[in-house]
Protein backbone atom coordinates (compact mmCIF):
# COMPACT_ATOMS: atom_id res chain seq x y z
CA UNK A 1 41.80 150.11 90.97
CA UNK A 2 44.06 149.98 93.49
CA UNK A 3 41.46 148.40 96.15
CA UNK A 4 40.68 145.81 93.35
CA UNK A 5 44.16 144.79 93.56
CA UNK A 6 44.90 144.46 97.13
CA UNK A 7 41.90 142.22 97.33
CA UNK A 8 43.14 140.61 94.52
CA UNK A 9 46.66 139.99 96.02
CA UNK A 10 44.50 138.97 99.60
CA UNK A 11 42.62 136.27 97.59
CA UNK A 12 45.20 134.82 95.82
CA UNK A 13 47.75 134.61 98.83
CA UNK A 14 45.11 133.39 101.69
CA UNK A 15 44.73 130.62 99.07
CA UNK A 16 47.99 130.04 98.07
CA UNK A 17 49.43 126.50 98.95
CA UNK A 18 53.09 124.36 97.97
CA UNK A 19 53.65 120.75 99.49
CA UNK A 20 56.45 120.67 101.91
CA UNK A 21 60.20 119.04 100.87
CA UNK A 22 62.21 116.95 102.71
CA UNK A 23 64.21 120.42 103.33
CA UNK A 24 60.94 121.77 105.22
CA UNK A 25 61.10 124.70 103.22
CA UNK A 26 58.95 127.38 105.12
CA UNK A 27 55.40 127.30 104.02
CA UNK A 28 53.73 130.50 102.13
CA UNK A 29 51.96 132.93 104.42
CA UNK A 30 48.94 135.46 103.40
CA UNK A 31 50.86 138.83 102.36
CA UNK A 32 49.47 141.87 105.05
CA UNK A 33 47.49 144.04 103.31
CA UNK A 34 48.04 147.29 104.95
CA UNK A 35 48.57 150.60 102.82
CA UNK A 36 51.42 152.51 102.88
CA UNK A 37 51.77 156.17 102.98
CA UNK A 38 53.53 158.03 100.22
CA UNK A 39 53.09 161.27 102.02
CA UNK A 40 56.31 161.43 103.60
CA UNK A 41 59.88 159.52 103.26
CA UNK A 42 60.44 155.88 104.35
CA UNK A 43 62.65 155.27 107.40
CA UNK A 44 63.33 152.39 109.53
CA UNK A 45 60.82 149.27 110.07
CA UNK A 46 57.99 148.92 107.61
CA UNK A 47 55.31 146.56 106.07
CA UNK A 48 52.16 146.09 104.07
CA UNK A 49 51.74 147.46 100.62
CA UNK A 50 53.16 150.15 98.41
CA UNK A 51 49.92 150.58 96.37
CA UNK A 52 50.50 150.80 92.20
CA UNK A 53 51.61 153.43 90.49
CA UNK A 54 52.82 155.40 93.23
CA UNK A 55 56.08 157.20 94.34
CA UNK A 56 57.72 156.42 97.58
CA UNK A 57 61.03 158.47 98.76
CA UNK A 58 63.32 156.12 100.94
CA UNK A 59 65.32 158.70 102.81
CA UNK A 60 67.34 156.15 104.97
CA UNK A 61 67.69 152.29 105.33
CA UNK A 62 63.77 150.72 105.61
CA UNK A 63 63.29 147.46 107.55
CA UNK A 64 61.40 144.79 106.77
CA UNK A 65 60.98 142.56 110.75
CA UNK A 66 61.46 139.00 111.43
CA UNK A 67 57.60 137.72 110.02
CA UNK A 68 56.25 140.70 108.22
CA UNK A 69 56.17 141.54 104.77
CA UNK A 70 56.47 144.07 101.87
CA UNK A 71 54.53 144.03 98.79
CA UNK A 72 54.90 146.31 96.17
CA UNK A 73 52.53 146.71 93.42
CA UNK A 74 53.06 147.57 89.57
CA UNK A 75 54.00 150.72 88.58
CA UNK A 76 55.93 151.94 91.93
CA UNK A 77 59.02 154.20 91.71
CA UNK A 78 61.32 153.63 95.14
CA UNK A 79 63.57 156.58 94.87
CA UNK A 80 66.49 155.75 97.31
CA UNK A 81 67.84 159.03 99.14
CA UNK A 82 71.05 159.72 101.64
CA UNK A 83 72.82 155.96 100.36
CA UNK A 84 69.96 154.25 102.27
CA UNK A 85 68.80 150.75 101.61
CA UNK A 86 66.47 147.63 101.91
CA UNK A 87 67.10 145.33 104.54
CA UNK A 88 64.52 141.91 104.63
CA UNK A 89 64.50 139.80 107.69
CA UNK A 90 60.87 138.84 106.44
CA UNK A 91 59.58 138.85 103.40
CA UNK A 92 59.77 141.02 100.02
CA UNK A 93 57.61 140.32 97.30
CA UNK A 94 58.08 143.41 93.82
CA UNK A 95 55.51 142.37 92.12
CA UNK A 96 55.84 144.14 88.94
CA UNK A 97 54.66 143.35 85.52
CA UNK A 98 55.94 143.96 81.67
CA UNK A 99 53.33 147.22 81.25
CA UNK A 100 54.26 148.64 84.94
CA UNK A 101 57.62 147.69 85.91
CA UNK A 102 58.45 148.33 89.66
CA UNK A 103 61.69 150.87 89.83
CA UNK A 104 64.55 150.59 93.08
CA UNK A 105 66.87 153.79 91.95
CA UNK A 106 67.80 156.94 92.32
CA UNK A 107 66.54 161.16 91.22
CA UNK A 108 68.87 163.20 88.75
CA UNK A 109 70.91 160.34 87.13
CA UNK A 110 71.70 160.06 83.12
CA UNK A 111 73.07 157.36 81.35
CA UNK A 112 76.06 157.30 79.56
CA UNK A 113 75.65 154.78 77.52
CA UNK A 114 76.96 155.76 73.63
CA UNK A 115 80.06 153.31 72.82
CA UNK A 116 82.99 154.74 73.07
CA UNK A 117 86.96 153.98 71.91
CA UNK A 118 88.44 154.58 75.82
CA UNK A 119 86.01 153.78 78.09
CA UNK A 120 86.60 154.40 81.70
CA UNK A 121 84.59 153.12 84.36
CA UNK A 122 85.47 155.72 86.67
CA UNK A 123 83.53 158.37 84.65
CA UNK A 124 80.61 156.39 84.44
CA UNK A 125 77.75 157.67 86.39
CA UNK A 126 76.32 154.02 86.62
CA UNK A 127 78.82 153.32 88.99
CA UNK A 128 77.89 156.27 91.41
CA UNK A 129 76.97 153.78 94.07
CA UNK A 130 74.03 156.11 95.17
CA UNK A 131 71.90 152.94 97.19
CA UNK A 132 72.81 150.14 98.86
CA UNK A 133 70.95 147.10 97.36
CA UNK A 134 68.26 144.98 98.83
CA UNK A 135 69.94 142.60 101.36
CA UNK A 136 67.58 139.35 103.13
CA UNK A 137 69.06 138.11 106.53
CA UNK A 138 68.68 134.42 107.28
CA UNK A 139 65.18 135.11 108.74
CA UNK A 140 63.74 136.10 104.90
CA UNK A 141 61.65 132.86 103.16
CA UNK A 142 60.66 134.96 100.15
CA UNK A 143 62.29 137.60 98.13
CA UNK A 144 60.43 137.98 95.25
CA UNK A 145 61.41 140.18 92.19
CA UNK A 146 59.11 140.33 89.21
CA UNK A 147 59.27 142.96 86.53
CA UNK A 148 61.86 145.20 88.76
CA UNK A 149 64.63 147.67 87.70
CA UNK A 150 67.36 148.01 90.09
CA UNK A 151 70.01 150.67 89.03
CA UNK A 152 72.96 152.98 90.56
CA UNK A 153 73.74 150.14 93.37
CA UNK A 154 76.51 149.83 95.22
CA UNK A 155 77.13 152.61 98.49
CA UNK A 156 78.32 150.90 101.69
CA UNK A 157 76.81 148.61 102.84
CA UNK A 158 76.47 149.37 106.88
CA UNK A 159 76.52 153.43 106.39
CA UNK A 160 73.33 155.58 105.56
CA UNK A 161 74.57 159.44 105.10
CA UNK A 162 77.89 158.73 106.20
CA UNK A 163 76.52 157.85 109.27
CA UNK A 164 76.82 154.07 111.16
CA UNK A 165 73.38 152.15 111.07
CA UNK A 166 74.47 149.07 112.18
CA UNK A 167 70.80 148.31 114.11
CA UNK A 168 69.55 148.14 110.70
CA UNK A 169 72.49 146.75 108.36
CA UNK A 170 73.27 143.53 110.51
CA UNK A 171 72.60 141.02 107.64
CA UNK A 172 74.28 137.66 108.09
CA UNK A 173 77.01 137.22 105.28
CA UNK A 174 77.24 140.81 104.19
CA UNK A 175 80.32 143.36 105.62
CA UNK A 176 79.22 146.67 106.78
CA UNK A 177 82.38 148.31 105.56
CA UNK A 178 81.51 146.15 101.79
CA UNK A 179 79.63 148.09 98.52
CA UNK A 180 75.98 146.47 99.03
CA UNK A 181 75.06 143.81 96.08
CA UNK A 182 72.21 145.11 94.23
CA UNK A 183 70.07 141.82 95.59
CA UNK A 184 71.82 139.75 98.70
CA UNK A 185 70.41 136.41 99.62
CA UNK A 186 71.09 133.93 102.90
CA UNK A 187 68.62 131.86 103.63
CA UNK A 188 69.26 128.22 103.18
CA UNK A 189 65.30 127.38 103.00
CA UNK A 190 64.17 130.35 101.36
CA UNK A 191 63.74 130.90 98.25
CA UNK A 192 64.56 133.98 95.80
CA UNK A 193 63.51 134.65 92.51
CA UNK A 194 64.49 137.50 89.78
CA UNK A 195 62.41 136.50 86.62
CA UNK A 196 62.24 139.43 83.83
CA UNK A 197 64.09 142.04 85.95
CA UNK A 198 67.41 144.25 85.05
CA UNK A 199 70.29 145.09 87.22
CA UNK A 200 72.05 147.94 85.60
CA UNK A 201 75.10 149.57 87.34
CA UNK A 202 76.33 148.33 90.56
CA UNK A 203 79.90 148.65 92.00
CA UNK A 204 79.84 145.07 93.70
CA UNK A 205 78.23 141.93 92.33
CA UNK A 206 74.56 142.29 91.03
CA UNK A 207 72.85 139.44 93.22
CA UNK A 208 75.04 137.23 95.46
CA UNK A 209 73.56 134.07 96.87
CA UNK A 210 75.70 133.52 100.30
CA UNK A 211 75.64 133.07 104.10
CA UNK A 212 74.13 129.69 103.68
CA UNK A 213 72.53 130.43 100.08
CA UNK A 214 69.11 128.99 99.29
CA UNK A 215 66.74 127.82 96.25
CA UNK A 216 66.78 130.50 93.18
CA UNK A 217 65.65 130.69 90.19
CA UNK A 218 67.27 133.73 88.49
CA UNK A 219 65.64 133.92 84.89
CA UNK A 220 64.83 135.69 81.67
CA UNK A 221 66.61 138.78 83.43
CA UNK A 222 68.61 141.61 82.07
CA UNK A 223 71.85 142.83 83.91
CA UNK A 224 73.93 145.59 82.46
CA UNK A 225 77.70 146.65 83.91
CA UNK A 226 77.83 144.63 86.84
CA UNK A 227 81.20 145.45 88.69
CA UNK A 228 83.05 148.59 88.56
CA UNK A 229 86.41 147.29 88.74
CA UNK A 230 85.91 143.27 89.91
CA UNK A 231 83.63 141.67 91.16
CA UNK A 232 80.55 139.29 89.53
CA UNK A 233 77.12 139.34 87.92
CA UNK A 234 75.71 136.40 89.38
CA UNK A 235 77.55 135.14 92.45
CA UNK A 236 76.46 131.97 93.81
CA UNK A 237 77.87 130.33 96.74
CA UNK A 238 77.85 127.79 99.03
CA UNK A 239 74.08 126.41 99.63
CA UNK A 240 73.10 128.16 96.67
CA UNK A 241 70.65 125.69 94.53
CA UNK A 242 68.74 126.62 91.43
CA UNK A 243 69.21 127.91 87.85
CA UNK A 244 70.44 130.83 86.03
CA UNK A 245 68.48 130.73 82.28
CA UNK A 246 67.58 133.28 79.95
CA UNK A 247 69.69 136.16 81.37
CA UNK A 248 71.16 138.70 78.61
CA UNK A 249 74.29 140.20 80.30
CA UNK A 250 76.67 143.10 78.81
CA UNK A 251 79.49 144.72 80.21
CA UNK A 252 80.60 142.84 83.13
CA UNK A 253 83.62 143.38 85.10
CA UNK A 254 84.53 139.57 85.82
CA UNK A 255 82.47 136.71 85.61
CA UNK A 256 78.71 137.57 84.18
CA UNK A 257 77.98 134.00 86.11
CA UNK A 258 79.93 132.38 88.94
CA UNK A 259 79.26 129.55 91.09
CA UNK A 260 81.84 128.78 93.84
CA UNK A 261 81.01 126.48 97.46
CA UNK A 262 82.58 129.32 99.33
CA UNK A 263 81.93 129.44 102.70
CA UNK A 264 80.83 125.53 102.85
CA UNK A 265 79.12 124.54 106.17
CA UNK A 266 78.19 121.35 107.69
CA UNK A 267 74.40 121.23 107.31
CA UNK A 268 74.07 123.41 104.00
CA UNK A 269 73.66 121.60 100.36
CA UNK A 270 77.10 121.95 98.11
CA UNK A 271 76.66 124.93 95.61
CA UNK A 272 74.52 123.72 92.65
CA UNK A 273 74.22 125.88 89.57
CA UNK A 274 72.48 125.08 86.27
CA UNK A 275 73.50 127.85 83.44
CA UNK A 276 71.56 127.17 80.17
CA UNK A 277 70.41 129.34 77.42
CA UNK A 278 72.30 133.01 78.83
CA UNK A 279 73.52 135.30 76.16
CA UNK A 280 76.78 137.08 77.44
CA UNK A 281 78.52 139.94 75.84
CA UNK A 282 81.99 141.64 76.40
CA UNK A 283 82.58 140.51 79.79
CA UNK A 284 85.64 140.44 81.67
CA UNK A 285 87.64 143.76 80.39
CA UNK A 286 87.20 145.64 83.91
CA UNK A 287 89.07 143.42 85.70
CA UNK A 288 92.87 143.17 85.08
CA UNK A 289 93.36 139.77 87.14
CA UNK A 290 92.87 135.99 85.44
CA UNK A 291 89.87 135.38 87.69
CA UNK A 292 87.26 135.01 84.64
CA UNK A 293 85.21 136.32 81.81
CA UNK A 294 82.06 134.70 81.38
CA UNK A 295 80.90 131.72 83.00
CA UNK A 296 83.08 130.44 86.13
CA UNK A 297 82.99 127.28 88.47
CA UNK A 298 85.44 126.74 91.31
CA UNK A 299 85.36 125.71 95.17
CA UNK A 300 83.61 121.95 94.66
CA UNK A 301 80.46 123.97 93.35
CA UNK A 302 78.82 121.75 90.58
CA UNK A 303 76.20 122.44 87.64
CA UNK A 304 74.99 121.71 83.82
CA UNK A 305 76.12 124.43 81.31
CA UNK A 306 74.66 124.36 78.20
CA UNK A 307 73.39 126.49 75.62
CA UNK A 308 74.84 129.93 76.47
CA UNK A 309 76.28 132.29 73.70
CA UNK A 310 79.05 133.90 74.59
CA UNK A 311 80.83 136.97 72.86
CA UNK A 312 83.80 138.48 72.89
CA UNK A 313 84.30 137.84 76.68
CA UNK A 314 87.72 137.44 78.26
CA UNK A 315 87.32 133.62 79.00
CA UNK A 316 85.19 131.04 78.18
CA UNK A 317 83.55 128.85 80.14
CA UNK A 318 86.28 128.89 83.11
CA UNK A 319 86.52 125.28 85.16
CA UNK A 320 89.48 127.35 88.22
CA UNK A 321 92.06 125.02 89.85
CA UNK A 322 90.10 126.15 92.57
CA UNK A 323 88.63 123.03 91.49
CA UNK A 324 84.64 122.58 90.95
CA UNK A 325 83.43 119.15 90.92
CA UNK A 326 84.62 118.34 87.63
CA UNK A 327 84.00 114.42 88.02
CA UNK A 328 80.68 115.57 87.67
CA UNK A 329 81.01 118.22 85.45
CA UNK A 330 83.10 116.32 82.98
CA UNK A 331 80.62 113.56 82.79
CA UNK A 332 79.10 114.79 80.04
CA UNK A 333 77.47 118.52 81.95
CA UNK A 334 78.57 120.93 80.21
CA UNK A 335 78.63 121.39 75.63
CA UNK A 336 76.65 122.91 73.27
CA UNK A 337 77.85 126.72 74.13
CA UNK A 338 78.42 129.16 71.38
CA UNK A 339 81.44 131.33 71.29
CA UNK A 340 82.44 134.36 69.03
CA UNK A 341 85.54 136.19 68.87
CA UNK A 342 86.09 139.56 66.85
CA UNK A 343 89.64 139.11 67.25
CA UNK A 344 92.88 136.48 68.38
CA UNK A 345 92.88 137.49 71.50
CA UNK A 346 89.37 136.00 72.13
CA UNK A 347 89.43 132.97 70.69
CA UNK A 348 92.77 131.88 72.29
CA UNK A 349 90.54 131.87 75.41
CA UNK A 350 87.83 129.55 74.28
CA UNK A 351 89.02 127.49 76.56
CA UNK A 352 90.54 129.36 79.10
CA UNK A 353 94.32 128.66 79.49
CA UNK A 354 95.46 131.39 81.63
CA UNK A 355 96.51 130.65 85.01
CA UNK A 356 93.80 129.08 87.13
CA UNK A 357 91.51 126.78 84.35
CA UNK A 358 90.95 122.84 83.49
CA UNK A 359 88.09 123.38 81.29
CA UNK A 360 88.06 119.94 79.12
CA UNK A 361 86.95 120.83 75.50
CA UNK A 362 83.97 119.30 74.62
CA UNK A 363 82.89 118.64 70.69
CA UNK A 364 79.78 119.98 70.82
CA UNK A 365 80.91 123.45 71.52
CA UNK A 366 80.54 125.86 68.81
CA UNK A 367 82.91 126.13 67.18
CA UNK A 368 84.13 122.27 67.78
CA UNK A 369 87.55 123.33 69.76
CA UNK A 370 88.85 120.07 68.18
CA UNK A 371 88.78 121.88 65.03
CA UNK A 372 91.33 124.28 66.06
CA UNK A 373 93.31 122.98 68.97
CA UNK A 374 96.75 120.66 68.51
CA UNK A 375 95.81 117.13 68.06
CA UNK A 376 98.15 116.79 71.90
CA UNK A 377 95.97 119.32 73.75
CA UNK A 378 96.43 119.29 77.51
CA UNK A 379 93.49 121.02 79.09
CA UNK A 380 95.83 122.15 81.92
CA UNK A 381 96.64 125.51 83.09
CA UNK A 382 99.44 127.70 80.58
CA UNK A 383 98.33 124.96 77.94
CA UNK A 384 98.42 127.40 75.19
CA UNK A 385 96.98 127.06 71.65
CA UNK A 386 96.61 128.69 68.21
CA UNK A 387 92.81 130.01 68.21
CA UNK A 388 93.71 131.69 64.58
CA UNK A 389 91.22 129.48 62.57
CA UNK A 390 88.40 130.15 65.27
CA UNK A 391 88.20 133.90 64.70
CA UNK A 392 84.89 135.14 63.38
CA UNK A 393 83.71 132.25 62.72
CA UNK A 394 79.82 131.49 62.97
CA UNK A 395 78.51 134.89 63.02
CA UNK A 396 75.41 134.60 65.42
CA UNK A 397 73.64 137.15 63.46
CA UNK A 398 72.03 139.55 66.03
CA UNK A 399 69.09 141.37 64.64
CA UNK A 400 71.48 144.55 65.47
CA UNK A 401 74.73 144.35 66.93
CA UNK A 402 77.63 144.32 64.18
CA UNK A 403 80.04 141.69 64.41
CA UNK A 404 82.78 142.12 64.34
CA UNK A 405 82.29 145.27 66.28
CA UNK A 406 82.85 148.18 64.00
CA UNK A 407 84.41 151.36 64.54
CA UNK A 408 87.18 150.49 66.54
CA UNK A 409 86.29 149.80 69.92
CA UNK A 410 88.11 147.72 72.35
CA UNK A 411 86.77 144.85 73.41
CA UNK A 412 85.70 146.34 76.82
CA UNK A 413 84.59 149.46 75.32
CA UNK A 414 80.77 148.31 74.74
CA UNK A 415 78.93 147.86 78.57
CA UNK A 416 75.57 148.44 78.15
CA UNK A 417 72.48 147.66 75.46
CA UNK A 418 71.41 150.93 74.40
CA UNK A 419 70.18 150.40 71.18
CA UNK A 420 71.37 147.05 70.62
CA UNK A 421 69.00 143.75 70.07
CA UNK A 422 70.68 140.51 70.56
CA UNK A 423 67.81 138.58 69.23
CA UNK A 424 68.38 136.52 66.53
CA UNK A 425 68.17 136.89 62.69
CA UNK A 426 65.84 133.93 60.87
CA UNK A 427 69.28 133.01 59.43
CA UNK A 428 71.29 132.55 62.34
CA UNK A 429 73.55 129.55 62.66
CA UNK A 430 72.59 129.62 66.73
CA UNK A 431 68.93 128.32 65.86
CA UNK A 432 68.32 125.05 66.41
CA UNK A 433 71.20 123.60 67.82
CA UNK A 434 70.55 123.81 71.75
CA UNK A 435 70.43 120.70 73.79
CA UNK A 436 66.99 120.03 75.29
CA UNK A 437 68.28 116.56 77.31
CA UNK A 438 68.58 117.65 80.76
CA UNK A 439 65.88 118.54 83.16
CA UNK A 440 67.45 121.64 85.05
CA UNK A 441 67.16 122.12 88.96
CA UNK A 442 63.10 123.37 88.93
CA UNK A 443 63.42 124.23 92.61
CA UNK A 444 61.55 127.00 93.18
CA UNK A 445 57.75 126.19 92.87
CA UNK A 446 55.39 128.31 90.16
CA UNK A 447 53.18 130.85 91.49
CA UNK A 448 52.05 134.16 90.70
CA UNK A 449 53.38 135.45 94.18
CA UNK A 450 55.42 133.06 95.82
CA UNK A 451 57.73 131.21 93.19
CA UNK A 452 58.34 132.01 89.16
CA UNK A 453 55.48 132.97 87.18
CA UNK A 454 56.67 130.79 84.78
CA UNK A 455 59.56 128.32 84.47
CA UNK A 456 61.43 128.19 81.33
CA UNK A 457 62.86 125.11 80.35
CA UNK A 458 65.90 124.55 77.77
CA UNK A 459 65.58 125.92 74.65
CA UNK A 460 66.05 124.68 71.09
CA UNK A 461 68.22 128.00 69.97
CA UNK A 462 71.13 129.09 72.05
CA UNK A 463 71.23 131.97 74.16
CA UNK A 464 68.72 134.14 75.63
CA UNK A 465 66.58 135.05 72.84
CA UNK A 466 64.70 132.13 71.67
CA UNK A 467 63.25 132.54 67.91
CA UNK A 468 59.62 131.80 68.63
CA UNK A 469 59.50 134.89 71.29
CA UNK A 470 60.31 132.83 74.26
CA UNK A 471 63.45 133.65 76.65
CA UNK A 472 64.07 136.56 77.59
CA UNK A 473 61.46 139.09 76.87
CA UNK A 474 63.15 142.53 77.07
């Protein structure tokens, strides 16, 4: 079986071609097909092919050189050892699939993930930081994650051991002395994907997209307590281009998406972020500051935002006075999101006006903010309103998830899905009403290996879950 695949995986790469952009995008090359030995742990430079179904025991940061590649097959368990890492100056391609998903984590953890009134971050062992993330250099064309887990993320990122490894850890954009991101990306004309993968429990932000960026598409995901204290989900900054879709996040410290043109350079494309049909749940409690609570845009970055559901999150959709393009965002890119609040608190953030947010209200926002805001409304920061009429209002009707939230919990108090399933009832108000009048930033090609496996355009329900099985598929 595991011969059949490799020559598989040969055919289909040696054949594999994409026409060229005008950004000369580096062409696909034929994976290397070379075994790799589970017989003893992982260290230092590596390539070739973790064969399916096997164990492999990373006992300090692995290397992937400048032109050489790692492919891992369904079924593999990477068990991460002594805070150890990946680092890809090549190319990384987890090739996992819904029967055998491909696992990056750690031996002897258990989740804690019951509800519970008091929550406390700090005694949550998904925030053990036990691994330091998968980080691509500038060199890396393809990083690749299909069907992947990546859990308990987050030790520094330029230590292994408590030991300096800075021969292996020199990735452009990322601070040794930094918690690693779960997935790091910096390559202007390479191209990442994370299509029906989970992030759950990392200290910094779950994938960041920085150090010149690059094409993404980041879809039909799962990503569970992203940030112990601050930080993001999904960070995108500048010369990050491509789409966020279909992503179910819960329990996010901050923002469960961000797009901001940090970090602008001449040469590298503004930050451009489509956000359409993501389903985000109590984000925004871990972190005490104004910065955000579900979706945020700031720092010139641009984008279309459409179709998300958001509940009980800090903010809504969060336009900073760090100011995003808004002459482009206000012309008509973002409506048609879906927000529920359990209490006042929550609704009198529809549209954010703490500190640090323009967000224009749009009509086709659910529920119409016209409906509840003063007929004078100044979409300026500290312009305060009177969300009372807005509170439970539209129900989304999970298939189970009570709303309101019973049994007392705080609004941060929920992080994680356990044995939730925020896919929608037959009679949900949510189905039907997305906006399918925008073709979204398809800049990744399709492919089996080298691009998505399939690219999901808008959807007719909002959020994640669409009611014919398409969406997220988790």
């Amino acid at each position: 079986m595991d011969l059949l695949f490799v020559c598989v995986i040969w055919q289909i790469c040696s054949c594999t071609k994409f026409s060229t952009d005008n950004n000369n995008i580096a062409p696909a090359v034929p994976v290397a097909v070379v075994p790799i030995t589970d017989s003893v742990p992982l260290c230092g430079s590596i390539s070739g092919t973790m064969l399916a179904g096997k164990t492999y025991i990373i006992s300090c940061d692995i290397l992937v050189d400048t032109g050489k590649s790692l492919t891992i097959q369904p079924g593999v368990k990477l068990i991460f050892q002594n805070q150890a890492g990946v680092i890809v100056k090549g190319n990384l391609f987890s090739l996992g699939t819904k029967e055998n998903p491909i696992w990056f984590t750690v031996a002897g953890q258990t989740k804690t993930d019951n509800p519970k009134i008091g929550y406390k971050a700090s005694k949550d062992s998904a925030f053990a930081g036990l691994w330091k993330g998968v980080a691509a250099d500038v060199t890396c064309n393809y990083l690749v994650f299909k069907w992947t887990h990546l859990e308990y993320v987050g030790s520094l990122a330029g230590y292994t051991g408590g030991v300096a490894n800075s021969q292996y850890f020199s990735v452009s954009g990322q601070k040794q002395t930094d918690n690693g991101y779960a997935v790091f990306f910096s390559n202007t004309k390479g191209y990442l994907v994370f299509e029906d993968s989970w992030v759950y429990g990392c200290i910094n932000d779950a994938i960041r997209v920085g150090g010149g960026g690059g094409k993404f598409a980041i879809m039909r995901s799962t990503f569970e307590k992203c940030g112990k204290s601050s930080n993001d989900g999904l960070n995108i900054k500048s010369g990050g281009v491509g789409v966020l879709a279909y992503n179910l996040c819960v329990g996010g410290a901050t923002n469960s998406l961000k797009a901001a043109n940090s970090g602008a350079v001449a040469g590298v494309p503004t930050c451009n972020v489509d956000a359409y049909n993501n389903t985000i749940v109590n984000s925004g409690y871990r972190n005490a500051s104004t910065k955000g609570g579900s979706i945020n845009y700031e720092n010139s970055a641009r984008g279309r935002v459409f179709n998300n559901l958001m509940v009980n999150c800090k903010y809504g959709l969060r336009l900073s006075t760090l100011l995003p393009d808004t002459a482009y965002m206000y012309n008509g890119n973002y409506g048609y999101n879906y927000y529920w609040a359990d209490s006042l608190s929550v609704a009198n953030e529809f549209i954010p006006f703490t500190p640090g947010s323009v967000t224009k209200p749009v009509a086709t926002d659910f529920p119409n903010p016209f409906t509840y805001l003063p007929a004078n409304y100044n979409y300026q920061p500290d312009a305060s309103y009177d969300g009372s009429s807005a509170v439970q209002v539209g129900n989304p009707l999970f298939l189970n998830y009570p709303l309101p939230v019973k049994g007392g919990y705080n609004l941060g108090d929920i992080n994680a899905i356990g044995n939730f399933n925020f896919g929608l009832q037959a009679s949900s108000p949510c189905i039907g009403i997305g906006f399918k009048g925008f073709s979204p930033l398809q800049v990744v090609p399709t492919d089996p290996i080298y691009g998505v496996t399939e690219f999901t355009l808008p959807g007719s329900d909002i959020g994640c879950y669409q009611f014919n099985g398409t969406g997220n598929r988790h």
